[in-house]
C-alpha atoms as a PDB file:
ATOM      1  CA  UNK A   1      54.957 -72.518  61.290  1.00  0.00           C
ATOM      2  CA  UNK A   2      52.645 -74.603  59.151  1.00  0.00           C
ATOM      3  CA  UNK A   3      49.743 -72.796  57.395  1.00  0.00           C
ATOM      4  CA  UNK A   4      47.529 -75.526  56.501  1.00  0.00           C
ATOM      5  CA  UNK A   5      48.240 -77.902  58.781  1.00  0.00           C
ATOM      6  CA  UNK A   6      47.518 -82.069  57.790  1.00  0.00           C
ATOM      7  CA  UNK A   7      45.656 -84.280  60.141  1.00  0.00           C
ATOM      8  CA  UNK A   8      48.529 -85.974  60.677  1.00  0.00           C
ATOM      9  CA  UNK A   9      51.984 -86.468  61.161  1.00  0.00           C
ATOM     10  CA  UNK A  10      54.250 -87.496  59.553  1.00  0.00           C
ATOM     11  CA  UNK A  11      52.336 -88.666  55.885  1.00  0.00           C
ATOM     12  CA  UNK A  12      53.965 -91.684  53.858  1.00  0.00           C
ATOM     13  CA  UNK A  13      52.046 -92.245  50.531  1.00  0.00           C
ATOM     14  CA  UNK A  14      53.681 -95.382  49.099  1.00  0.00           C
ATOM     15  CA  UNK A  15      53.254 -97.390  45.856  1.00  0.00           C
ATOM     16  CA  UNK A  16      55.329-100.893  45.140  1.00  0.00           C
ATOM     17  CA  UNK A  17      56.383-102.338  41.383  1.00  0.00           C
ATOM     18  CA  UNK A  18      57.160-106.290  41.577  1.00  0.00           C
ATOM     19  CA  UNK A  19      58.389-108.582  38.392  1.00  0.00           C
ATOM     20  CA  UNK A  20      57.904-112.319  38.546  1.00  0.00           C
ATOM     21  CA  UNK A  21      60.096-114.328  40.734  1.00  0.00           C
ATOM     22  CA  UNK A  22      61.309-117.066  38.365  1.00  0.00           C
ATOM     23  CA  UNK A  23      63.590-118.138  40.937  1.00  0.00           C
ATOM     24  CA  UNK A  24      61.018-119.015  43.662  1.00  0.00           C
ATOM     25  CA  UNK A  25      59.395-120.373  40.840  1.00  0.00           C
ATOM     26  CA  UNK A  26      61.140-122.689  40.373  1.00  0.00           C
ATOM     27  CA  UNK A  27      61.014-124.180  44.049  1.00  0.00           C
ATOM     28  CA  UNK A  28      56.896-124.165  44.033  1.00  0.00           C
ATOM     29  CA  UNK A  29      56.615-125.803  40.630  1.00  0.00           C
ATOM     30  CA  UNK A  30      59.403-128.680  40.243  1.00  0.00           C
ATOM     31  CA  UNK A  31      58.427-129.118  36.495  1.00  0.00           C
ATOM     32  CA  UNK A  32      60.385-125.542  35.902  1.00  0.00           C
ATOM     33  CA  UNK A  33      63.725-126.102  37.843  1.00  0.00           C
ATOM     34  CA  UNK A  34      65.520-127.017  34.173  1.00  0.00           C
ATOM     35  CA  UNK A  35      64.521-124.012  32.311  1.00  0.00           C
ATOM     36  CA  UNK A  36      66.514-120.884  31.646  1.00  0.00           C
ATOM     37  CA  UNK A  37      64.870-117.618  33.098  1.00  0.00           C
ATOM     38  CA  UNK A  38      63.095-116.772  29.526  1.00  0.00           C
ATOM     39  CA  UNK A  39      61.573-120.430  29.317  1.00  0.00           C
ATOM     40  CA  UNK A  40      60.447-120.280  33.041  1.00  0.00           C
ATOM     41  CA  UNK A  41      59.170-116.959  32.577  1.00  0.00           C
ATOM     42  CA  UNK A  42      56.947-118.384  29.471  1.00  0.00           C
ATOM     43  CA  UNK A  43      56.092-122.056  31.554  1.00  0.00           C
ATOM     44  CA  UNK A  44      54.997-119.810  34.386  1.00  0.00           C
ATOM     45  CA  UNK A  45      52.842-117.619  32.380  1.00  0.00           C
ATOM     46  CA  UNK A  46      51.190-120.527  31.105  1.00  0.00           C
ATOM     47  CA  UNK A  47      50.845-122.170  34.636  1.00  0.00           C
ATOM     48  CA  UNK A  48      49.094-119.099  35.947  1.00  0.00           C
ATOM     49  CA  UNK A  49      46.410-118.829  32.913  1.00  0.00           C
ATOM     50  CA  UNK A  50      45.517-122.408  33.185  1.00  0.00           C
ATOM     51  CA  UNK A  51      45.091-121.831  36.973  1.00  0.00           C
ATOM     52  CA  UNK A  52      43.289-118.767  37.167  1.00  0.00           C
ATOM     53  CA  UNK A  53      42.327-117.467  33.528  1.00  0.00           C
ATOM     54  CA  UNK A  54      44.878-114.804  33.586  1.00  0.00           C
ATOM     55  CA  UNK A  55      48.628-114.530  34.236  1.00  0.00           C
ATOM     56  CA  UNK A  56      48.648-111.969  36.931  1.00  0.00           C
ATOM     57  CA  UNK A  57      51.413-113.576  38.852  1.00  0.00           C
ATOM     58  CA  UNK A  58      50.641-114.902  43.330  1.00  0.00           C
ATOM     59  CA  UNK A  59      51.273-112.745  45.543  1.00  0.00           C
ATOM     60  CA  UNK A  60      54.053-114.374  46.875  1.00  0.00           C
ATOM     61  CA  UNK A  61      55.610-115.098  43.280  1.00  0.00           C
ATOM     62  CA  UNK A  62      55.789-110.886  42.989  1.00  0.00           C
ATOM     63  CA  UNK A  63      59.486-109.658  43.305  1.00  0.00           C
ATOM     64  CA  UNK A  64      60.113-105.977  44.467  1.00  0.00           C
ATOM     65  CA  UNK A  65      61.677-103.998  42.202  1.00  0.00           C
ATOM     66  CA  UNK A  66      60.880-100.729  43.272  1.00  0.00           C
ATOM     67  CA  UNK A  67      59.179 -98.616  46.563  1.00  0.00           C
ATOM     68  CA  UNK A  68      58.157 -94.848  46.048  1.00  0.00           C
ATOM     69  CA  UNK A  69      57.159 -93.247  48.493  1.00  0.00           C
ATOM     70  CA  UNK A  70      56.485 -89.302  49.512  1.00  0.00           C
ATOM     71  CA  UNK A  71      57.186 -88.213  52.799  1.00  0.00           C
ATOM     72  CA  UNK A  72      55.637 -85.374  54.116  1.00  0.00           C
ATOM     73  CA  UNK A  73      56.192 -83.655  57.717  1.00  0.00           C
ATOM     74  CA  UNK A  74      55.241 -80.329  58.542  1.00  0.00           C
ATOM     75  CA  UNK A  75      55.814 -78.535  55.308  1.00  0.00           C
ATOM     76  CA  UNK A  76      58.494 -80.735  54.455  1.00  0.00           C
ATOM     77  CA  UNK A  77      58.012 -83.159  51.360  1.00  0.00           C
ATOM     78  CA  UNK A  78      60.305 -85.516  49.854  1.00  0.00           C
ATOM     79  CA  UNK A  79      59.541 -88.025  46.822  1.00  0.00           C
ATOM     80  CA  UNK A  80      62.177 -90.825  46.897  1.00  0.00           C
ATOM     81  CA  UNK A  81      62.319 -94.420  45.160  1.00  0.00           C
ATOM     82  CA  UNK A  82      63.905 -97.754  46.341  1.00  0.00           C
ATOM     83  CA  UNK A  83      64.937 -99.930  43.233  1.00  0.00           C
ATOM     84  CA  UNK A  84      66.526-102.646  41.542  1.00  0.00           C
ATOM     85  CA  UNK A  85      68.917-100.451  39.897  1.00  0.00           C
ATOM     86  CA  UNK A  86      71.420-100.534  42.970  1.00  0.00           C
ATOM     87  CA  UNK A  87      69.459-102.542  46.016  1.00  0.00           C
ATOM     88  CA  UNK A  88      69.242-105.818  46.044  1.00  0.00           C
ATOM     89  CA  UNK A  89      65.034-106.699  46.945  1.00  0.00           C
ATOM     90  CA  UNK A  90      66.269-107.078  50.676  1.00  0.00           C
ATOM     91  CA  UNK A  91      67.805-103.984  50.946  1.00  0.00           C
ATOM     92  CA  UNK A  92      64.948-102.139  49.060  1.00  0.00           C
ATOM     93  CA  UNK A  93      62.516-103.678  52.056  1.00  0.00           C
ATOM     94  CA  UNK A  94      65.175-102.905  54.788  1.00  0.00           C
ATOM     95  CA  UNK A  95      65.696 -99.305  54.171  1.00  0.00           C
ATOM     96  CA  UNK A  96      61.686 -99.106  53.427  1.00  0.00           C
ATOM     97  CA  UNK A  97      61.115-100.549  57.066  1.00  0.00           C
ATOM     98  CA  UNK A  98      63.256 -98.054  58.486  1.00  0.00           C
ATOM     99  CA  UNK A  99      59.780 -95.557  58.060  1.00  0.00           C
ATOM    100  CA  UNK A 100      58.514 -97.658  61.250  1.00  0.00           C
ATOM    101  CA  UNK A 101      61.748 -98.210  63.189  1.00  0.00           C
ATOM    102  CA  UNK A 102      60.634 -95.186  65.615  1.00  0.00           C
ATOM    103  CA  UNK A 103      57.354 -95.640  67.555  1.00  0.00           C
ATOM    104  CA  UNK A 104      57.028 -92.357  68.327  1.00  0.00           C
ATOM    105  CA  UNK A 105      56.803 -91.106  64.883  1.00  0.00           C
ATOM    106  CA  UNK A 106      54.977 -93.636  62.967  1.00  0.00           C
ATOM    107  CA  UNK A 107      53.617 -92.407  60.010  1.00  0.00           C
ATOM    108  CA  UNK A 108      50.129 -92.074  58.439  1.00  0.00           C
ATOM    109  CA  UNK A 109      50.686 -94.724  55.725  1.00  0.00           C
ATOM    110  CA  UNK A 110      48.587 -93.945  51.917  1.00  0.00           C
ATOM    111  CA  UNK A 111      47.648 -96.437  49.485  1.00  0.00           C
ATOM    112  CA  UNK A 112      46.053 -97.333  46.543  1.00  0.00           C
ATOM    113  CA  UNK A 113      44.987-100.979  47.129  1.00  0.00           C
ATOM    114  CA  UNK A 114      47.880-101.232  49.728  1.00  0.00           C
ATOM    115  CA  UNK A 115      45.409-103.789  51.763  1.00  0.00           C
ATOM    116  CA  UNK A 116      44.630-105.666  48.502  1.00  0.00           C
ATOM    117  CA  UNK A 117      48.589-106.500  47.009  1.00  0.00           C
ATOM    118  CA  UNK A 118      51.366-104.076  48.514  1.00  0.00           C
ATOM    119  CA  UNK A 119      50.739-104.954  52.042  1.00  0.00           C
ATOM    120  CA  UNK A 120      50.440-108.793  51.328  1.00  0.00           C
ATOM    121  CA  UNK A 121      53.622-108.453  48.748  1.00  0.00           C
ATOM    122  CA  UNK A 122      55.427-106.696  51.494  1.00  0.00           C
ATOM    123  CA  UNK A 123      54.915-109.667  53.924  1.00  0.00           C
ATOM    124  CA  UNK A 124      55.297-112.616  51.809  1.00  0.00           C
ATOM    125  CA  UNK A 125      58.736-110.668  50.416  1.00  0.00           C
ATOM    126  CA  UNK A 126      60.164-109.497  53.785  1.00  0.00           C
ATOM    127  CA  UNK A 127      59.905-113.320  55.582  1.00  0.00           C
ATOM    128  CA  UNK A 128      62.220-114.471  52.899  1.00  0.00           C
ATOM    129  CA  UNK A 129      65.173-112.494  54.345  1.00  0.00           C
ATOM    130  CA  UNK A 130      64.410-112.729  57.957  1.00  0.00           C
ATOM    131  CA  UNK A 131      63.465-109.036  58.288  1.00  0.00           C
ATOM    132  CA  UNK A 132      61.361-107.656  61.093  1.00  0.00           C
ATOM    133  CA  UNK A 133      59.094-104.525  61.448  1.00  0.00           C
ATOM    134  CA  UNK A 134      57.448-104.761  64.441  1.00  0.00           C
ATOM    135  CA  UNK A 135      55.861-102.105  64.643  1.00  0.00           C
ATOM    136  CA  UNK A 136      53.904-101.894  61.142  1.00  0.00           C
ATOM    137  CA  UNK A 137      52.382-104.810  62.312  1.00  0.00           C
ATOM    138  CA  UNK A 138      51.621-104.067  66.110  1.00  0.00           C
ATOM    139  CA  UNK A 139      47.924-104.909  67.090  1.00  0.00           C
ATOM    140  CA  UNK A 140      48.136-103.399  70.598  1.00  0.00           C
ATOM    141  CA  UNK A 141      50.247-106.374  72.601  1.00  0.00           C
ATOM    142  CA  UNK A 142      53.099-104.084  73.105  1.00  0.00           C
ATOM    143  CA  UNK A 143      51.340-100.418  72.305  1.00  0.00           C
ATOM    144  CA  UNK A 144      48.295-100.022  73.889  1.00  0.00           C
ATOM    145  CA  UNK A 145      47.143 -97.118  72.055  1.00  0.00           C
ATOM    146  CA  UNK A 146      47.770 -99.161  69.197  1.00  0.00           C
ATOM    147  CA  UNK A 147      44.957-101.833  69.819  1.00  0.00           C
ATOM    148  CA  UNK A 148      42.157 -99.358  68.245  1.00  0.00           C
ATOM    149  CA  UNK A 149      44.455 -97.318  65.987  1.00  0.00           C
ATOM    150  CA  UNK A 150      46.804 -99.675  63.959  1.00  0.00           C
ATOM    151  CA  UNK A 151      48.228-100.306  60.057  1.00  0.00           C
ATOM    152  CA  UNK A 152      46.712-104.235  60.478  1.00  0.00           C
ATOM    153  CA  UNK A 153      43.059-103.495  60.773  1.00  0.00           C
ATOM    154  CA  UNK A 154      41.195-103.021  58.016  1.00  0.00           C
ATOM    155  CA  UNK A 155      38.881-100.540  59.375  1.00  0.00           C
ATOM    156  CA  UNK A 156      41.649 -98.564  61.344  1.00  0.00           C
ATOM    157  CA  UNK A 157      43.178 -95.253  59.705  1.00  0.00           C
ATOM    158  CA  UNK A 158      46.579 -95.485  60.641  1.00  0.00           C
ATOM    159  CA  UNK A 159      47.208 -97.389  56.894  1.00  0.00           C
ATOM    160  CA  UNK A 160      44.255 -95.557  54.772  1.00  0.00           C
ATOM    161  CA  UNK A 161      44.095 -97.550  51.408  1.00  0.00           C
ATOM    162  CA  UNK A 162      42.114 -95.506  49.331  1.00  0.00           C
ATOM    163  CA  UNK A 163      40.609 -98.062  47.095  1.00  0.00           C
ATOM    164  CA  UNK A 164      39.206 -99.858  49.841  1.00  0.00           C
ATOM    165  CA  UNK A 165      37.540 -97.144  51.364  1.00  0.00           C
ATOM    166  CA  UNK A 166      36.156 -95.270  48.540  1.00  0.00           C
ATOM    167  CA  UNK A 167      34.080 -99.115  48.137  1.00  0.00           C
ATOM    168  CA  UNK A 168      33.080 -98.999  51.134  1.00  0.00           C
ATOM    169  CA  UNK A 169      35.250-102.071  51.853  1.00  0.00           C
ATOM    170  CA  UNK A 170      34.047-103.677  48.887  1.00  0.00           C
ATOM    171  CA  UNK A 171      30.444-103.044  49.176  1.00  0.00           C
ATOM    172  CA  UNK A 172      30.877-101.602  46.141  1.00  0.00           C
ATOM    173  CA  UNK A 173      33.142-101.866  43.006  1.00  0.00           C
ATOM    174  CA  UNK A 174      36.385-100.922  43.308  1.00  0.00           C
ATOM    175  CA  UNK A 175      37.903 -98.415  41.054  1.00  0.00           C
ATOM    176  CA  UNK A 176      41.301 -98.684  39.316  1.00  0.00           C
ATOM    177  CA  UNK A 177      43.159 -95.564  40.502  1.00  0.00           C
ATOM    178  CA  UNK A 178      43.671 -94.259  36.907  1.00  0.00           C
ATOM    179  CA  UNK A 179      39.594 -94.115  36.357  1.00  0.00           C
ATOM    180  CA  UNK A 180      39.632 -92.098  39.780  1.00  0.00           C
ATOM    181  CA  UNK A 181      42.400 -89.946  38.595  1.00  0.00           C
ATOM    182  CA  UNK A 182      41.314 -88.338  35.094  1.00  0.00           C
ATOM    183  CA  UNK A 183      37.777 -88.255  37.057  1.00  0.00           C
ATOM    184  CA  UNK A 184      40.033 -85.118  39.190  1.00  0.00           C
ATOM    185  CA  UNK A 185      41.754 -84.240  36.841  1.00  0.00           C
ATOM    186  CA  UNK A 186      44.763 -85.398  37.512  1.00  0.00           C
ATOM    187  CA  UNK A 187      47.148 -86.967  35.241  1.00  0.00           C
ATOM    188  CA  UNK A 188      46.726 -90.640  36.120  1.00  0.00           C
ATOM    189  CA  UNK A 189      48.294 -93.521  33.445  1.00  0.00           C
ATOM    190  CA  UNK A 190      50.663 -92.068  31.248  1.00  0.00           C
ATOM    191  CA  UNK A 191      52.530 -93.508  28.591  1.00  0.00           C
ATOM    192  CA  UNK A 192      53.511 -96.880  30.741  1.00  0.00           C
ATOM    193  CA  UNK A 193      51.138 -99.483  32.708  1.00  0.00           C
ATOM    194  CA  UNK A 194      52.158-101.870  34.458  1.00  0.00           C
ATOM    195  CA  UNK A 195      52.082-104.694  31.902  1.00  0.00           C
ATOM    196  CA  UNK A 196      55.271-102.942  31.004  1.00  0.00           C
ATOM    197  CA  UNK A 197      56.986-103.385  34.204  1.00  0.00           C
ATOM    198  CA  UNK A 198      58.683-106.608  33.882  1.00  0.00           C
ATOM    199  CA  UNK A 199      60.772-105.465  30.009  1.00  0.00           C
ATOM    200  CA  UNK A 200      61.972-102.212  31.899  1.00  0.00           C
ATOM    201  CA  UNK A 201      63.737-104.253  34.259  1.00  0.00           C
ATOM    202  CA  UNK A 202      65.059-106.271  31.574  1.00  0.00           C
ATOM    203  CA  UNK A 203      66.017-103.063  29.684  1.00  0.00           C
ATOM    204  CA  UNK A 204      67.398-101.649  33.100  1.00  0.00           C
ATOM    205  CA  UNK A 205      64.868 -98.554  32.187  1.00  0.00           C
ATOM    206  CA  UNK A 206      64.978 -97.883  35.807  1.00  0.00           C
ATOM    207  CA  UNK A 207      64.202 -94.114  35.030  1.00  0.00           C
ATOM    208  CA  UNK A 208      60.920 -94.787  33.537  1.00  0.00           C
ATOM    209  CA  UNK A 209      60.326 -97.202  36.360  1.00  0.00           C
ATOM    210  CA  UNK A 210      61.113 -95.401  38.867  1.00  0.00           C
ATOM    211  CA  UNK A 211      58.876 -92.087  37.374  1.00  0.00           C
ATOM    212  CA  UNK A 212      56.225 -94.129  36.668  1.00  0.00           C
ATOM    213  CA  UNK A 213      55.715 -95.655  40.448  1.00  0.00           C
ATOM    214  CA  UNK A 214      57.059 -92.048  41.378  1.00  0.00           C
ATOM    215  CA  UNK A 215      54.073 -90.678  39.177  1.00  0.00           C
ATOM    216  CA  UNK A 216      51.389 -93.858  40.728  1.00  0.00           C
ATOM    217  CA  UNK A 217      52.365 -91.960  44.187  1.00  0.00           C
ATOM    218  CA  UNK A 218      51.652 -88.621  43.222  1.00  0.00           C
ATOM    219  CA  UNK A 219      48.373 -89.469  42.205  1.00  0.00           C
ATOM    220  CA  UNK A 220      47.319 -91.230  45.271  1.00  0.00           C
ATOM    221  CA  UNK A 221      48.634 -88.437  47.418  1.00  0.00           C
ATOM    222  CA  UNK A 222      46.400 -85.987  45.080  1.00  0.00           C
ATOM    223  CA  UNK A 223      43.343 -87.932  45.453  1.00  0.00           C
ATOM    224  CA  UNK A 224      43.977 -87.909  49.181  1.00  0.00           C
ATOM    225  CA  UNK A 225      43.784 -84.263  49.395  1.00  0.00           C
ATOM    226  CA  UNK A 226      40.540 -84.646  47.927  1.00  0.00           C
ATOM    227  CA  UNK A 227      39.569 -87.318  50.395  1.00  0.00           C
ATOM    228  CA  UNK A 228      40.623 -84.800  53.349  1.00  0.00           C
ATOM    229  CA  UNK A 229      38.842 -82.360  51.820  1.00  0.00           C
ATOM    230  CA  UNK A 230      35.370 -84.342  51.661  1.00  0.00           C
ATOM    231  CA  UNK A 231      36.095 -85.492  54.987  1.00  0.00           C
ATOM    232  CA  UNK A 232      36.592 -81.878  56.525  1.00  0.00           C
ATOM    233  CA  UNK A 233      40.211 -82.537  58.016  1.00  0.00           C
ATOM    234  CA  UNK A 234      41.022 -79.657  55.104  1.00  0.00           C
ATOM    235  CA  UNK A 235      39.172 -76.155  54.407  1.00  0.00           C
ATOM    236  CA  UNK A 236      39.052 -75.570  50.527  1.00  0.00           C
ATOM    237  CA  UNK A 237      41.900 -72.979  51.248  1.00  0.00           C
ATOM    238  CA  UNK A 238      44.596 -75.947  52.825  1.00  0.00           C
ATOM    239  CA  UNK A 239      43.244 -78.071  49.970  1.00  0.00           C
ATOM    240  CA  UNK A 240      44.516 -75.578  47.513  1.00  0.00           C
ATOM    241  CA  UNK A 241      47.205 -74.763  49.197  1.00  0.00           C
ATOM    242  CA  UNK A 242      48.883 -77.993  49.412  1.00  0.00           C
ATOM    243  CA  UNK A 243      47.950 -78.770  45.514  1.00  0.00           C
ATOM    244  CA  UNK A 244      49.707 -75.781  44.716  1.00  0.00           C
ATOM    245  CA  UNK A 245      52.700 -76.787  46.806  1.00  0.00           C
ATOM    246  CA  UNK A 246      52.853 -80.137  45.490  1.00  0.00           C
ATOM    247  CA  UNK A 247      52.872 -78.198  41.817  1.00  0.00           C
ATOM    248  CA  UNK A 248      55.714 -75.940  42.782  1.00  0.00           C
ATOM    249  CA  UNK A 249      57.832 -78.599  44.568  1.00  0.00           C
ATOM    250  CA  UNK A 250      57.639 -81.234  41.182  1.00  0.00           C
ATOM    251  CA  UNK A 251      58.334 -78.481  39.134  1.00  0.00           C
ATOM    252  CA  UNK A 252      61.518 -78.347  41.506  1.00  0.00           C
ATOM    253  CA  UNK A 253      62.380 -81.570  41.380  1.00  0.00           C
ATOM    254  CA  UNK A 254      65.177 -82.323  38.737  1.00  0.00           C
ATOM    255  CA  UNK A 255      67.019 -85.036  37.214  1.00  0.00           C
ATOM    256  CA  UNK A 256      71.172 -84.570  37.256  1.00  0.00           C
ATOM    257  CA  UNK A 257      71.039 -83.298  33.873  1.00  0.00           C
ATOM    258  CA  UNK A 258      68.135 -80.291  34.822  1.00  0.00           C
ATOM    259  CA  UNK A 259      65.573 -81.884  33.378  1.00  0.00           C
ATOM    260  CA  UNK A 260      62.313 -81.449  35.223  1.00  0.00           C
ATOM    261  CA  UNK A 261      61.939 -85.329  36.329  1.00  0.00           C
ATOM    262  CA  UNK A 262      58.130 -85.355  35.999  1.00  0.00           C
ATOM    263  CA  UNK A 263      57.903 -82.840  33.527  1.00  0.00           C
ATOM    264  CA  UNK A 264      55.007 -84.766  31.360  1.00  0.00           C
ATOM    265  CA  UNK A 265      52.936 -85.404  34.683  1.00  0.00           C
ATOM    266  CA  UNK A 266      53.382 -81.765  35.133  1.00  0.00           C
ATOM    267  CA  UNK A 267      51.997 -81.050  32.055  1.00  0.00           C
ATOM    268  CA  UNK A 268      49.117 -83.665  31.874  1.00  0.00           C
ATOM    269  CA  UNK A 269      47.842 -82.079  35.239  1.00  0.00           C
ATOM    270  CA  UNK A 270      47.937 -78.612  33.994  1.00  0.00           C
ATOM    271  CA  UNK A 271      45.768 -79.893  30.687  1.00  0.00           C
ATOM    272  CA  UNK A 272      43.502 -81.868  32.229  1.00  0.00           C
ATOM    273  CA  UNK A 273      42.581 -79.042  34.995  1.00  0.00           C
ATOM    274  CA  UNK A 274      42.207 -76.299  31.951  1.00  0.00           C
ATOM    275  CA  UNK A 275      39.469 -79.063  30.537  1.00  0.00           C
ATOM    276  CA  UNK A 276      38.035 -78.914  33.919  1.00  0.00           C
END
């Protein structure tokens, strides 16, 4: 029987990781197709600065390389991760998709600038390997319940990207999560950013990538309790309560050699509430 029960369910909180795609690259700008991946890598980097003043990478020119995600239902949580490490990008989007294969238990979908990049990196990604979702994009032509209560509209709830709507849909400035998160307390950036992303792929580091987009999760699901809480949809009791079983349940949550695997989030979270 659930004691604090969430406004809905299921919950999916969901954070993406993408590298350059040299390969497509390659195809958009002919002047690359010669070069070896490190010399397209460097061309492209240089393409993108002189085009836009910095060398944050299109949209569609981001490669998946990892999904986390935590899944909540009833009581039930699970934090899992999709990567490079053993899936191929179409397989990490396939089994992803499978969260909105069943229409009658669609998910409450949690972002942190989800509208802004993962959402648009999800779509330019998933046409590539002629993979549907028909659902996640359902605007009421099928549904009719989904027509007012859908993940495409921006001012819908059924995808709540929390950037976005702490702005006020960009009425003001939006935040970067890790300013929000050390403003709670919580443990926010760590030790990796994600100007680091693309040399842990080529270092096949996929534990620290996989913690780290693990660890961007966790801290969008913590702000959202904070959001429910604000919004009334939790007393102050069900918001403790479901910070303290987050707590217990990473503390659970091992590697397969017993290591806690987000022992140092752990730890930043317990600091930075004692400075609270």
């Amino acid at each position: 029987m659930m004691t604090y029960a969430l406004p809905s369910n299921p919950l999916l909180v969901f954070d993406i990781e993408t590298v350059a795609d040299t390969a497509a690259a390659r195809r958009i700008y002919p002047q690359l197709a010669q070069l070896n991946q490190a010399d397209t890598l460097s061309a492209l980097t240089a393409i993108r600065l002189q085009e836009a003043g910095h060398d944050f990478m299109r949209l569609p020119l981001q490669r998946i390389v990892c999904i986390s995600a935590f899944y909540v239902q009833g009581e039930s949580t699970t934090l899992f991760s999709l990567s490079a490490e053993n899936l191929p990008e179409q397989e990490i989007l396939r089994k992803f998709f499978r969260a909105f294969s069943d229409v009658e238990s669609l998910p409450q979908l949690i972002s942190w600038n989800g509208s802004g990049f993962d959402i648009p990196v999800l779509i330019y990604r998933a046409m590539q390997y002629d993979l549907s979702a028909p659902w996640l994009f359902e605007e009421g032509e099928r549904i009719k319940n989904m027509r007012f209560d859908n993940y495409v509209n921006r001012f819908h709830s059924r995808h709540l990207d929390l950037m976005d709507r702490f702005s006020q849909y960009g009425a003001s400035r939006r935040e970067a999560m890790d300013v929000v998160a050390s403003l709670y307390g919580l443990p926010g950036k760590t030790d990796v950013d994600g100007s680091m992303v693309g040399d842990l792929v080529i270092n096949e580091d996929w534990q620290t990538l996989t913690n780290y987009c693990e660890s961007d999760v966790m801290n969008t699901w913590l702000i959202y309790l904070r959001w429910l809480r604000l919004t009334g949809k939790l007393t102050s009791d069900g918001f403790h309560y479901w910070q303290q079983q987050t707590h217990q349940y990473l503390a659970q949550l091992t590697e397969p050699d017993g290591q806690v695997r987000h022992r140092e989030f752990l730890a930043d979270w317990s600091s930075f509430q004692n400075q609270m």
